[in-house]
PDB file of N, CA and C in Angstrom:
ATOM      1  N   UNK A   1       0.838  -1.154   0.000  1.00  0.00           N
ATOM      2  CA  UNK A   1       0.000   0.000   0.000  1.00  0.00           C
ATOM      3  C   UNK A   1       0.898   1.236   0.000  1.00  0.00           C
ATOM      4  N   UNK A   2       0.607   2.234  -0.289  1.00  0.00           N
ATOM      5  CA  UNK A   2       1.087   3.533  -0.458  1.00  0.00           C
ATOM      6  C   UNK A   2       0.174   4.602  -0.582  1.00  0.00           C
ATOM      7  N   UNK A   3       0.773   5.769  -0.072  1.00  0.00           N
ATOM      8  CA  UNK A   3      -0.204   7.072  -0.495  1.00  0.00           C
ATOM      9  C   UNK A   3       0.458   8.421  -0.752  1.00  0.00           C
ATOM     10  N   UNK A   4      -0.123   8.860  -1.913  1.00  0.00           N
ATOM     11  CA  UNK A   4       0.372   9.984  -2.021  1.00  0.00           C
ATOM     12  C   UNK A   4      -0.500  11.069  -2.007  1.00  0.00           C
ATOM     13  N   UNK A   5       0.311  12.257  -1.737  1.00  0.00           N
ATOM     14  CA  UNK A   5      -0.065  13.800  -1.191  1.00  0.00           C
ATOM     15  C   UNK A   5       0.340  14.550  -2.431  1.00  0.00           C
ATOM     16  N   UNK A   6      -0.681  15.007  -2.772  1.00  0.00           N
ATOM     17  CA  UNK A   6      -0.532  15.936  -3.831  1.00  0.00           C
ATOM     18  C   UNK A   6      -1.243  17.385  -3.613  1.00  0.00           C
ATOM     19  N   UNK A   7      -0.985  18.663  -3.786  1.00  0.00           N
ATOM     20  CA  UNK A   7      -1.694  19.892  -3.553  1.00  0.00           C
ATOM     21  C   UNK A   7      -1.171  21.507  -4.664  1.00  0.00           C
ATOM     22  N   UNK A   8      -2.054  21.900  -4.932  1.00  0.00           N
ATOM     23  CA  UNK A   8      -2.016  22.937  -5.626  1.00  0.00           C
ATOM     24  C   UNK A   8      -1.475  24.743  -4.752  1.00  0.00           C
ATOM     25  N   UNK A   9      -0.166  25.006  -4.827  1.00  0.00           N
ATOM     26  CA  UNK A   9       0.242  26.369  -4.247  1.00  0.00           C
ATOM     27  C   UNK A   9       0.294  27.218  -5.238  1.00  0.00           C
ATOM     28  N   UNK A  10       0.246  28.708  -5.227  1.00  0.00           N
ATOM     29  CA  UNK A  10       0.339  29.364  -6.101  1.00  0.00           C
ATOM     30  C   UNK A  10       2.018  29.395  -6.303  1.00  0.00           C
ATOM     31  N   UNK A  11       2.938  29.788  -7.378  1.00  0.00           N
ATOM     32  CA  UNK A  11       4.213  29.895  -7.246  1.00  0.00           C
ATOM     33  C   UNK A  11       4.862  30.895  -6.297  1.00  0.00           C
ATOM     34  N   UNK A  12       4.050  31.997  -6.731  1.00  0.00           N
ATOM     35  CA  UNK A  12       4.765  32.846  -5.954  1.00  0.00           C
ATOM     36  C   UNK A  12       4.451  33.264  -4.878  1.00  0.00           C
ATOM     37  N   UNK A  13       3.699  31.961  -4.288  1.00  0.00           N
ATOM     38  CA  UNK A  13       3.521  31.570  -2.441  1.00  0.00           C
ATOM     39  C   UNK A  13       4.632  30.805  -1.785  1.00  0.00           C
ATOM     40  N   UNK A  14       5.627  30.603  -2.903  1.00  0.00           N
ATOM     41  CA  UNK A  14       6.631  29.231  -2.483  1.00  0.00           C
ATOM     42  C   UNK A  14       7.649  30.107  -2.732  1.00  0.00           C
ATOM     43  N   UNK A  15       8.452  30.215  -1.687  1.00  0.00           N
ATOM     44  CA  UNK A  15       9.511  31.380  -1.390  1.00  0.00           C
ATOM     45  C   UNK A  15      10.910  30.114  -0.935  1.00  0.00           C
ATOM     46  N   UNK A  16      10.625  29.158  -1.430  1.00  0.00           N
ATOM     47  CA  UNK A  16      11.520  28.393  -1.024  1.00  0.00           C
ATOM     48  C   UNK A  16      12.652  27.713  -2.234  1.00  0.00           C
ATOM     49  N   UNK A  17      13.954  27.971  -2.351  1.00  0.00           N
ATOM     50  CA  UNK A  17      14.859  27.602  -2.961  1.00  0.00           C
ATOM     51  C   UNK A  17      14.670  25.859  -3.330  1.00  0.00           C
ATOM     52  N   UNK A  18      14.576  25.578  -4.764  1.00  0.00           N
ATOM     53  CA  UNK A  18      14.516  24.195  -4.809  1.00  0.00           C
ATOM     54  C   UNK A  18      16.038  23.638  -5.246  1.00  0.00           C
ATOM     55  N   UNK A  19      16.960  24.218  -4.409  1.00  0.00           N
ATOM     56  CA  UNK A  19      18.212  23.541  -4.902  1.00  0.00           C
ATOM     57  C   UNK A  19      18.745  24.023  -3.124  1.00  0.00           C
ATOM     58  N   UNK A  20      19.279  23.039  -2.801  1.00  0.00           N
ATOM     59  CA  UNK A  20      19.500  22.374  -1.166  1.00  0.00           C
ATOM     60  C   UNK A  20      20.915  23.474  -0.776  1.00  0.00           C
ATOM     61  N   UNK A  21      21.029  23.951   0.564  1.00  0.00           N
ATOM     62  CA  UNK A  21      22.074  24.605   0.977  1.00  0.00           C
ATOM     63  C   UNK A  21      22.945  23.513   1.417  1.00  0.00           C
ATOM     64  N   UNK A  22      22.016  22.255   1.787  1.00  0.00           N
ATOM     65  CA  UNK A  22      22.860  21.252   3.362  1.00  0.00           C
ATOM     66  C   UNK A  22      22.642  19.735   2.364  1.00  0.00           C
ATOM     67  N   UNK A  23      23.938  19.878   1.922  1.00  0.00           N
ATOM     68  CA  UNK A  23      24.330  18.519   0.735  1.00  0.00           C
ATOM     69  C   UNK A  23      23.722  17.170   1.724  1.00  0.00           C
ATOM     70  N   UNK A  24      23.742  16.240   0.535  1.00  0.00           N
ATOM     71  CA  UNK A  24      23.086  15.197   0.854  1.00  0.00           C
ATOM     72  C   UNK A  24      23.961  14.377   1.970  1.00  0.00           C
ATOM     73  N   UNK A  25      24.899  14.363   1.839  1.00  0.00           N
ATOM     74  CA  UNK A  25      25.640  13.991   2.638  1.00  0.00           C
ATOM     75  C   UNK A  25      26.173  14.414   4.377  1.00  0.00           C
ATOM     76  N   UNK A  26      25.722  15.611   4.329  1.00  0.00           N
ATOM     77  CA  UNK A  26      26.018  16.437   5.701  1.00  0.00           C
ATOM     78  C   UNK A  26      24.353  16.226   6.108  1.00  0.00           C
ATOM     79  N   UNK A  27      23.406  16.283   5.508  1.00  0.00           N
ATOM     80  CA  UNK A  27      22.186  15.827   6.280  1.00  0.00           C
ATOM     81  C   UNK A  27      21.947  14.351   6.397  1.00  0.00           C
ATOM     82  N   UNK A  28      22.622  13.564   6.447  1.00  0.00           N
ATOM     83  CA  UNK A  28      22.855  12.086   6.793  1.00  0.00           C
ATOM     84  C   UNK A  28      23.873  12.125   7.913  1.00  0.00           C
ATOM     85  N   UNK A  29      24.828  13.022   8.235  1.00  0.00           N
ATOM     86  CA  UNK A  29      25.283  13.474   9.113  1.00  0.00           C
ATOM     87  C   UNK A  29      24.725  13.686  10.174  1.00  0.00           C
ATOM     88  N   UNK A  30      23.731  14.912   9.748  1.00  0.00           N
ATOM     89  CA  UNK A  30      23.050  15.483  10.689  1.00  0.00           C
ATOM     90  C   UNK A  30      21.944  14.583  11.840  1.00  0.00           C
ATOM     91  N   UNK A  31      21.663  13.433  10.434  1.00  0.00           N
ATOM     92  CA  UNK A  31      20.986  12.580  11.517  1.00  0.00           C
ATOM     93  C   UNK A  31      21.644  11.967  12.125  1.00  0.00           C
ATOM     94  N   UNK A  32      22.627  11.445  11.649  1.00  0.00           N
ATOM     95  CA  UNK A  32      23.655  10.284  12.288  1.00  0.00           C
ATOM     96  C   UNK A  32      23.718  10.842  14.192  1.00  0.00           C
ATOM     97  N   UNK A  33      24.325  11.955  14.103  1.00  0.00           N
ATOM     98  CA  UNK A  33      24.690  12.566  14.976  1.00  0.00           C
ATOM     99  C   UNK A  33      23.613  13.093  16.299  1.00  0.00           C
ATOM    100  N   UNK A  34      22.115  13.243  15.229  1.00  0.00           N
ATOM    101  CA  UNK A  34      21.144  13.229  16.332  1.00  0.00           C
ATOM    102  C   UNK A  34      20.601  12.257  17.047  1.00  0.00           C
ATOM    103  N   UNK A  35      20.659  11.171  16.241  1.00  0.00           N
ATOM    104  CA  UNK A  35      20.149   9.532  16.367  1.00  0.00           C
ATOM    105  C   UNK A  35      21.102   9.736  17.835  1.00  0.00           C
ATOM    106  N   UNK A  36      22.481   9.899  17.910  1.00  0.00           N
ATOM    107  CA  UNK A  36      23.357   9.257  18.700  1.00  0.00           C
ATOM    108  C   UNK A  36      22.631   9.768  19.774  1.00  0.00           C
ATOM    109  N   UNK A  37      22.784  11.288  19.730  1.00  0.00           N
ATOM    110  CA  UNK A  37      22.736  12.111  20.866  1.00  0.00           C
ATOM    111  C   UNK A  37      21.408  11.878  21.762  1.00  0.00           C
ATOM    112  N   UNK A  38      20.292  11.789  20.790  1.00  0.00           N
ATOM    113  CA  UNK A  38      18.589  11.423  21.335  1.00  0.00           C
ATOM    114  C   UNK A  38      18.575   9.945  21.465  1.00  0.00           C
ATOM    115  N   UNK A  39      18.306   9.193  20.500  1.00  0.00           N
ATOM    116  CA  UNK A  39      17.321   8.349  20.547  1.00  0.00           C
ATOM    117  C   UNK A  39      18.197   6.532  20.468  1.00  0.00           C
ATOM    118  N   UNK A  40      19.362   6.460  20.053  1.00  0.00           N
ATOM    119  CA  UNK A  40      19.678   5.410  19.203  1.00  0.00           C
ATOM    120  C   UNK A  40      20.865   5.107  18.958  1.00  0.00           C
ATOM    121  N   UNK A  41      21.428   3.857  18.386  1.00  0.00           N
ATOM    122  CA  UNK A  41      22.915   4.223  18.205  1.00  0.00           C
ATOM    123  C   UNK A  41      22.993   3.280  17.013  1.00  0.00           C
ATOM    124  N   UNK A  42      24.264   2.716  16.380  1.00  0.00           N
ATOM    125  CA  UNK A  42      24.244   2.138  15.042  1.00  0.00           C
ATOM    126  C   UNK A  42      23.288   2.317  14.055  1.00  0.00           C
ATOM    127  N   UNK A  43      23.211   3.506  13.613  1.00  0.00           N
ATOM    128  CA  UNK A  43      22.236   3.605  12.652  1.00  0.00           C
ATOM    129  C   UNK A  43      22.843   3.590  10.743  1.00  0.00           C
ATOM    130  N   UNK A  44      21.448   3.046  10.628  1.00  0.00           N
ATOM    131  CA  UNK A  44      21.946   2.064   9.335  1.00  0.00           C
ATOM    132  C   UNK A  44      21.206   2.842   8.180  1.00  0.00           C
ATOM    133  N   UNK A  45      22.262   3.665   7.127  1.00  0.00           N
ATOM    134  CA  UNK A  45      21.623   4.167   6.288  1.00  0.00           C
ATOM    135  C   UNK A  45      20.827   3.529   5.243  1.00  0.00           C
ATOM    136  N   UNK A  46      19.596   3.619   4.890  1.00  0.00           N
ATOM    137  CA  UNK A  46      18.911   2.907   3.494  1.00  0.00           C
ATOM    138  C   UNK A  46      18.728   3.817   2.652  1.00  0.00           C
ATOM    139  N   UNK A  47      18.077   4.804   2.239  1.00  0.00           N
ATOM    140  CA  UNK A  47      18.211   5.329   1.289  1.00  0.00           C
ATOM    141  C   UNK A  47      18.137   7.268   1.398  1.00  0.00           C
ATOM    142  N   UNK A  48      18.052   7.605   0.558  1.00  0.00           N
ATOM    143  CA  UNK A  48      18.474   9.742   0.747  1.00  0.00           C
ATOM    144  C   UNK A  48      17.280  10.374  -0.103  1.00  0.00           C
ATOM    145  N   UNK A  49      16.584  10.967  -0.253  1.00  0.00           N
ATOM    146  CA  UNK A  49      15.486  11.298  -1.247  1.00  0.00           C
ATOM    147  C   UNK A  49      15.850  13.037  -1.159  1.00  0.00           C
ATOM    148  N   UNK A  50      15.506  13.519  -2.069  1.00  0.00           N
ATOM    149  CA  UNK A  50      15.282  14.986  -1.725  1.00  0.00           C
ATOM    150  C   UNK A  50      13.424  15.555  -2.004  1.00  0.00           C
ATOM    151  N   UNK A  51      12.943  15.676  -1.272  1.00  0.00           N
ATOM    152  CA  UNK A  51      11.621  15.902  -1.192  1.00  0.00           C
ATOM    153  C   UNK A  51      11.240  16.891  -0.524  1.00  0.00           C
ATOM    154  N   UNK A  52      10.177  17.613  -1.507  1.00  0.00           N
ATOM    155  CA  UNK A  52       8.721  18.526  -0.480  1.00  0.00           C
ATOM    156  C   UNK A  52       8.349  18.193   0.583  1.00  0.00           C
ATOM    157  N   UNK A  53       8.074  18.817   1.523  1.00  0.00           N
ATOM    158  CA  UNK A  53       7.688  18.375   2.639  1.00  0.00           C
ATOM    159  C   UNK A  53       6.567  19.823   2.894  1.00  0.00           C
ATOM    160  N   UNK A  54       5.414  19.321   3.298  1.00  0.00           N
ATOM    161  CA  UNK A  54       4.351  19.766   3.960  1.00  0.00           C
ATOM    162  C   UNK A  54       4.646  19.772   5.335  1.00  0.00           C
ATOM    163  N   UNK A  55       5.067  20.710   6.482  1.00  0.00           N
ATOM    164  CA  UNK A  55       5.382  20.132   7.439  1.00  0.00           C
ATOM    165  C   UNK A  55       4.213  20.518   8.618  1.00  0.00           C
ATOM    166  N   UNK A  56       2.947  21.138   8.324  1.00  0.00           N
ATOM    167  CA  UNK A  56       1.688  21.185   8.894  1.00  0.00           C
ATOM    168  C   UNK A  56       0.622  20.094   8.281  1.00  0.00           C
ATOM    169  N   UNK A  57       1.394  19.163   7.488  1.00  0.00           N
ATOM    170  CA  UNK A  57       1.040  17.755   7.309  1.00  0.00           C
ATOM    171  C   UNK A  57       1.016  16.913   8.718  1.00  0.00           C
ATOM    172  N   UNK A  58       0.314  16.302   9.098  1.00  0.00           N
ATOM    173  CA  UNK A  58      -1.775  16.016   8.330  1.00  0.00           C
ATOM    174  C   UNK A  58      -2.297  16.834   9.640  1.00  0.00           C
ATOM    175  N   UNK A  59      -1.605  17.813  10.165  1.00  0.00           N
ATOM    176  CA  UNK A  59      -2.371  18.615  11.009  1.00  0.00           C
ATOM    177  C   UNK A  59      -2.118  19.741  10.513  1.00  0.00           C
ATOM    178  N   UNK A  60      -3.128  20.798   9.499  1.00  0.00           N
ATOM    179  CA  UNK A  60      -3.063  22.496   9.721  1.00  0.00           C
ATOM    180  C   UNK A  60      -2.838  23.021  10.759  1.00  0.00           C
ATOM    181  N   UNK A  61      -2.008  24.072  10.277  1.00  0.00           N
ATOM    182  CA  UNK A  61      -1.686  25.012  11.598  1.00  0.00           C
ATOM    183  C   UNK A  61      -1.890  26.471  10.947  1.00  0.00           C
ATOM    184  N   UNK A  62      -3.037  26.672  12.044  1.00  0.00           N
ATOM    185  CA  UNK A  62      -3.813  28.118  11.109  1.00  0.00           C
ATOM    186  C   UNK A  62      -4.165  28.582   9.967  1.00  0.00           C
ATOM    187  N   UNK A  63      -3.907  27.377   9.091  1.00  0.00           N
ATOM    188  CA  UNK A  63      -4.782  27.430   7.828  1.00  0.00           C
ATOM    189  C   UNK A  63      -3.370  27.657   6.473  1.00  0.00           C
ATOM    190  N   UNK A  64      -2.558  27.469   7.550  1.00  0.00           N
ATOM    191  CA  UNK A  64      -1.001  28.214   6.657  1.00  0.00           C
ATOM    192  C   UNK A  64      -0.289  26.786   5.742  1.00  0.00           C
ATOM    193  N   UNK A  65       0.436  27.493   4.992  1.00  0.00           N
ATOM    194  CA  UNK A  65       1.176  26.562   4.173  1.00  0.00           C
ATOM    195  C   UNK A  65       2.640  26.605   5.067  1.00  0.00           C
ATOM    196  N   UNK A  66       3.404  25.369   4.879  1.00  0.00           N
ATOM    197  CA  UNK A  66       4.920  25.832   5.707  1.00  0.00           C
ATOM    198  C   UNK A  66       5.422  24.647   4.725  1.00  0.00           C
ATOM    199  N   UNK A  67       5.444  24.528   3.213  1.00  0.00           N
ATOM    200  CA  UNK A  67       6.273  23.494   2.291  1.00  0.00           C
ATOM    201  C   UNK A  67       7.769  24.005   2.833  1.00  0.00           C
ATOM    202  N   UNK A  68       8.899  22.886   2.508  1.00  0.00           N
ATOM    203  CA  UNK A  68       9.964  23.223   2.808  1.00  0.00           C
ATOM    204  C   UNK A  68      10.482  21.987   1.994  1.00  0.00           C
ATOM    205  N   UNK A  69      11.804  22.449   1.213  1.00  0.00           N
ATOM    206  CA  UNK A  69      12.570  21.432   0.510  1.00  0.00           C
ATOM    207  C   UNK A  69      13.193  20.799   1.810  1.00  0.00           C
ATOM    208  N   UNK A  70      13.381  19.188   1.805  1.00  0.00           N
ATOM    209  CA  UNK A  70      13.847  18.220   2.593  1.00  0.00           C
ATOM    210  C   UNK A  70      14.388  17.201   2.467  1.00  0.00           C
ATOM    211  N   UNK A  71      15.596  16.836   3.048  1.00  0.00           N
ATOM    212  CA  UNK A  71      15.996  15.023   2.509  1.00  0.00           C
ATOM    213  C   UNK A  71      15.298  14.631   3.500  1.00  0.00           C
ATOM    214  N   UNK A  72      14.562  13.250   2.395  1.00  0.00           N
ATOM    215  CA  UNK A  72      14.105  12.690   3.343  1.00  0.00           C
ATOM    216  C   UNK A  72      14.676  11.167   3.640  1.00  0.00           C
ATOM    217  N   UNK A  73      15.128  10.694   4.516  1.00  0.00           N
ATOM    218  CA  UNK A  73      16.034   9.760   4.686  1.00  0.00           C
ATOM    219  C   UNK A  73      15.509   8.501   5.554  1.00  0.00           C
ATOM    220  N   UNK A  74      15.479   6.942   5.047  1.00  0.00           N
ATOM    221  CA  UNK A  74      15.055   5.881   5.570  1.00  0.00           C
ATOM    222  C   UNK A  74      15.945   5.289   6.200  1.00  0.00           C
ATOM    223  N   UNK A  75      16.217   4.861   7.197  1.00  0.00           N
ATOM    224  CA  UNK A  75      17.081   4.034   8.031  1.00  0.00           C
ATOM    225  C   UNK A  75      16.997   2.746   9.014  1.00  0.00           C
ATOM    226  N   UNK A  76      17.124   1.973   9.695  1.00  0.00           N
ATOM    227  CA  UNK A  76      17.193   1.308  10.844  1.00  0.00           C
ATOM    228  C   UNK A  76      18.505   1.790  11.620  1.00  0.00           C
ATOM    229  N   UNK A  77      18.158   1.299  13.066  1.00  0.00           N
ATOM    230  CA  UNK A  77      18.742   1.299  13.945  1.00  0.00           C
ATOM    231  C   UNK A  77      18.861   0.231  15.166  1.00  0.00           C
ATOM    232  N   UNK A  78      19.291   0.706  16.286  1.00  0.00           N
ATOM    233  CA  UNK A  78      19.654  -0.793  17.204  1.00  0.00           C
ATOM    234  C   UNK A  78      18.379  -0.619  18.238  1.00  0.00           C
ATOM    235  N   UNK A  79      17.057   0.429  17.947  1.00  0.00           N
ATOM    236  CA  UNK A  79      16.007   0.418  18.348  1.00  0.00           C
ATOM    237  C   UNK A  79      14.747  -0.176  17.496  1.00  0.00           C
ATOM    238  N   UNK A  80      15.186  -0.110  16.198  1.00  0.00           N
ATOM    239  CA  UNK A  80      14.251  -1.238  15.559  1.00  0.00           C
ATOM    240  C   UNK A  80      14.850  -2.436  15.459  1.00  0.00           C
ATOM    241  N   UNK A  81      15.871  -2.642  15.570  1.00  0.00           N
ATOM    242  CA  UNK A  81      16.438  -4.183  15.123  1.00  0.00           C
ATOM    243  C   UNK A  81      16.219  -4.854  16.649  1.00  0.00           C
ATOM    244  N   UNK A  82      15.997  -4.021  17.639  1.00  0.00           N
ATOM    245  CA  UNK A  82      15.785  -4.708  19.161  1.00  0.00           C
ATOM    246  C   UNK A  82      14.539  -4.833  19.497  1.00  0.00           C
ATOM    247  N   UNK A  83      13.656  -4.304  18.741  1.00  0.00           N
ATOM    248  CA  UNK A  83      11.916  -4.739  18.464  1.00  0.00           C
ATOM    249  C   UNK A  83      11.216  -4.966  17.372  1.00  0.00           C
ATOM    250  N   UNK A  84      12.621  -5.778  16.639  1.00  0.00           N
ATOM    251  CA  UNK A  84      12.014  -6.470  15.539  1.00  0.00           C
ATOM    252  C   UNK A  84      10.524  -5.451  14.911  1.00  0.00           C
ATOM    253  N   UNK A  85      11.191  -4.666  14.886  1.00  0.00           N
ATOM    254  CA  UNK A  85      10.235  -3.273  13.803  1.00  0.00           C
ATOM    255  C   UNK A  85      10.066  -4.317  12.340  1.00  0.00           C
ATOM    256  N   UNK A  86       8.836  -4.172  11.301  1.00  0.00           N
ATOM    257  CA  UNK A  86       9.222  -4.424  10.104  1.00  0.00           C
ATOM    258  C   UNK A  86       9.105  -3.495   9.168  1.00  0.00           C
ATOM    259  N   UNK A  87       9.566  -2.470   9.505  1.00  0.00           N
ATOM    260  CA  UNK A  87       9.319  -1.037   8.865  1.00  0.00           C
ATOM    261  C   UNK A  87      10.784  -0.071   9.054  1.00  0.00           C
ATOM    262  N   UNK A  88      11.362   0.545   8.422  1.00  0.00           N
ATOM    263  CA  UNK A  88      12.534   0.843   7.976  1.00  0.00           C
ATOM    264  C   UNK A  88      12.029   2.470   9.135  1.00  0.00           C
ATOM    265  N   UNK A  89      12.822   3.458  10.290  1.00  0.00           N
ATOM    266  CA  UNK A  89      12.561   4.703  10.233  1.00  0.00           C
ATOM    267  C   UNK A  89      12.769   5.430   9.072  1.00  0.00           C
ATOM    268  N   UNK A  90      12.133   6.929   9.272  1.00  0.00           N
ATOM    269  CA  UNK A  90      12.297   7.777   8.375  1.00  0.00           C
ATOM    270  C   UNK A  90      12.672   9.509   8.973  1.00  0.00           C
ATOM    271  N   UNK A  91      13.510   9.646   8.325  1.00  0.00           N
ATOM    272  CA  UNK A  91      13.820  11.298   9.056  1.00  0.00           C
ATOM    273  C   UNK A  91      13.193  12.496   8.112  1.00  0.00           C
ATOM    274  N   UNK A  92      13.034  13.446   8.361  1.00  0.00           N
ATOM    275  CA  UNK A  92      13.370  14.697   7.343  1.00  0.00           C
ATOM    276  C   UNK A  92      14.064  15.785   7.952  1.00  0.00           C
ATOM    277  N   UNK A  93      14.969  15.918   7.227  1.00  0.00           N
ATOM    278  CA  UNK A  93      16.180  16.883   7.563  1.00  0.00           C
ATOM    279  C   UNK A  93      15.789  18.193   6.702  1.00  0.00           C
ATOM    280  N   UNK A  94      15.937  19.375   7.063  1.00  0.00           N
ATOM    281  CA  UNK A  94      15.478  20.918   5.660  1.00  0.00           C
ATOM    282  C   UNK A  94      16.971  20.972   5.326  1.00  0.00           C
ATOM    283  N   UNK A  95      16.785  21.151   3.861  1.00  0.00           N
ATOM    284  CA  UNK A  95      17.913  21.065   3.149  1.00  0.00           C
ATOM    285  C   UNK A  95      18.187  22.159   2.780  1.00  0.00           C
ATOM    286  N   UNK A  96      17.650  23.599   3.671  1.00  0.00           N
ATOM    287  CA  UNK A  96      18.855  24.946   3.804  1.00  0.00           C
ATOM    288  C   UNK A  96      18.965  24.648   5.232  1.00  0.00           C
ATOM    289  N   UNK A  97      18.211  24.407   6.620  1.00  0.00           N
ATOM    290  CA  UNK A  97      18.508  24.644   7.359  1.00  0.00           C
ATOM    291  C   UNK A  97      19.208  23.365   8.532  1.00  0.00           C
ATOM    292  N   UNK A  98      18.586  22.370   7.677  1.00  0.00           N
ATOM    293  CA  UNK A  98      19.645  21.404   8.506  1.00  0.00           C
ATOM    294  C   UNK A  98      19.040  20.978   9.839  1.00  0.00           C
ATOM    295  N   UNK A  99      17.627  21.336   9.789  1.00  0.00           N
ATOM    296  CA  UNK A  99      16.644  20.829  11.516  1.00  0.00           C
ATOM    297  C   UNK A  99      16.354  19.649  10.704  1.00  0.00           C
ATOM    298  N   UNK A 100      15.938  19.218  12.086  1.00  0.00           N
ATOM    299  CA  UNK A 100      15.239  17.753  11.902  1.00  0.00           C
ATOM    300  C   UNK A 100      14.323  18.274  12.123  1.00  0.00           C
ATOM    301  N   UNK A 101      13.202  17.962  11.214  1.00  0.00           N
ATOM    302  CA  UNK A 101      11.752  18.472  10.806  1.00  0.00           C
ATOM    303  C   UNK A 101      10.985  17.452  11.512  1.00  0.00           C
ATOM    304  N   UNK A 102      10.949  15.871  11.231  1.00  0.00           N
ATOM    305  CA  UNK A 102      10.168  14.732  11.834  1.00  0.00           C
ATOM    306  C   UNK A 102      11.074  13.506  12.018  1.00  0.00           C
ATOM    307  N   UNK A 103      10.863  13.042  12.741  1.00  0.00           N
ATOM    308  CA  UNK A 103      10.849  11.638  12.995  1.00  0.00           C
ATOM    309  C   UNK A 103      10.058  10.840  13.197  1.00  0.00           C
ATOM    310  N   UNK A 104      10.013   9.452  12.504  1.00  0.00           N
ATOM    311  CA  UNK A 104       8.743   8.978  12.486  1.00  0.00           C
ATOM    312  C   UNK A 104       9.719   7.162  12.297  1.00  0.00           C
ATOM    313  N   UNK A 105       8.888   6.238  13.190  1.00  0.00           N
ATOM    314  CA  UNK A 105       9.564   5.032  13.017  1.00  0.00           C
ATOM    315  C   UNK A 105       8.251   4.456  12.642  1.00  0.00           C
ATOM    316  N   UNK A 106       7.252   4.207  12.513  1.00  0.00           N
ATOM    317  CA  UNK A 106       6.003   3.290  11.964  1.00  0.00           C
ATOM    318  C   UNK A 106       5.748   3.946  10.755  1.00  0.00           C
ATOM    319  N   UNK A 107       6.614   3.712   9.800  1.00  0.00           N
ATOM    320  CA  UNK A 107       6.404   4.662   8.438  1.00  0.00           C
ATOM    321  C   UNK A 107       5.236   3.392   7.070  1.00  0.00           C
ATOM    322  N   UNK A 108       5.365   2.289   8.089  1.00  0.00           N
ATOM    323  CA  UNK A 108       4.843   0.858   7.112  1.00  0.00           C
ATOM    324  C   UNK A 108       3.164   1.196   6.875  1.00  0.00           C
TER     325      UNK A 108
END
């Protein structure tokens, strides 16, 4: 199963650069390094996407738009491999600013 999110913005409501400040590689970093610090340790890269992100997805917040270019990045770690998760985590990192936008481990 799968689902996709699709939505209509005007252009020049989208004030957002579609070419990344924080290379693909330093935001795999970025998680690496948060995983350690928060939640996790041996974390296992699967794959790097660069994606839209809705980040008042699937809850509005005041009716506002907040799109933001994002890698979005799939992984395991030694917190799913220790509860036999069958679902890969997923991060999104903003690819000018380098926050961790979400974390989400039941992405299945």
């Amino acid at each position: 199963m799968s689902y996709y999110k699709t939505w209509t913005i005007p252009e020049e409501k989208i004030d957002v650069s579609p070419v990344p400040t924080v290379a693909k590689k330093d935001a795999e970093t970025i998680l690496q390094n948060y995983m350690s610090k928060e939640l996790s340790t041996k974390v296992n890269l699967l794959s790097t996407k660069q994606v839209w992100m809705d980040t008042n997805y699937p809850v509005p917040q005041n009716g506002s738009n907040d799109i933001r270019l994002a890698w979005w990045i799939e992984f395991d770690d030694s917190r799913i491999r220790s509860m036999e998760l069958p679902c890969p985590a997923a991060a999104w990192i903003d690819a000018h600013s380098g926050e961790v936008l979400r974390l989400v481990y039941d992405v299945g």
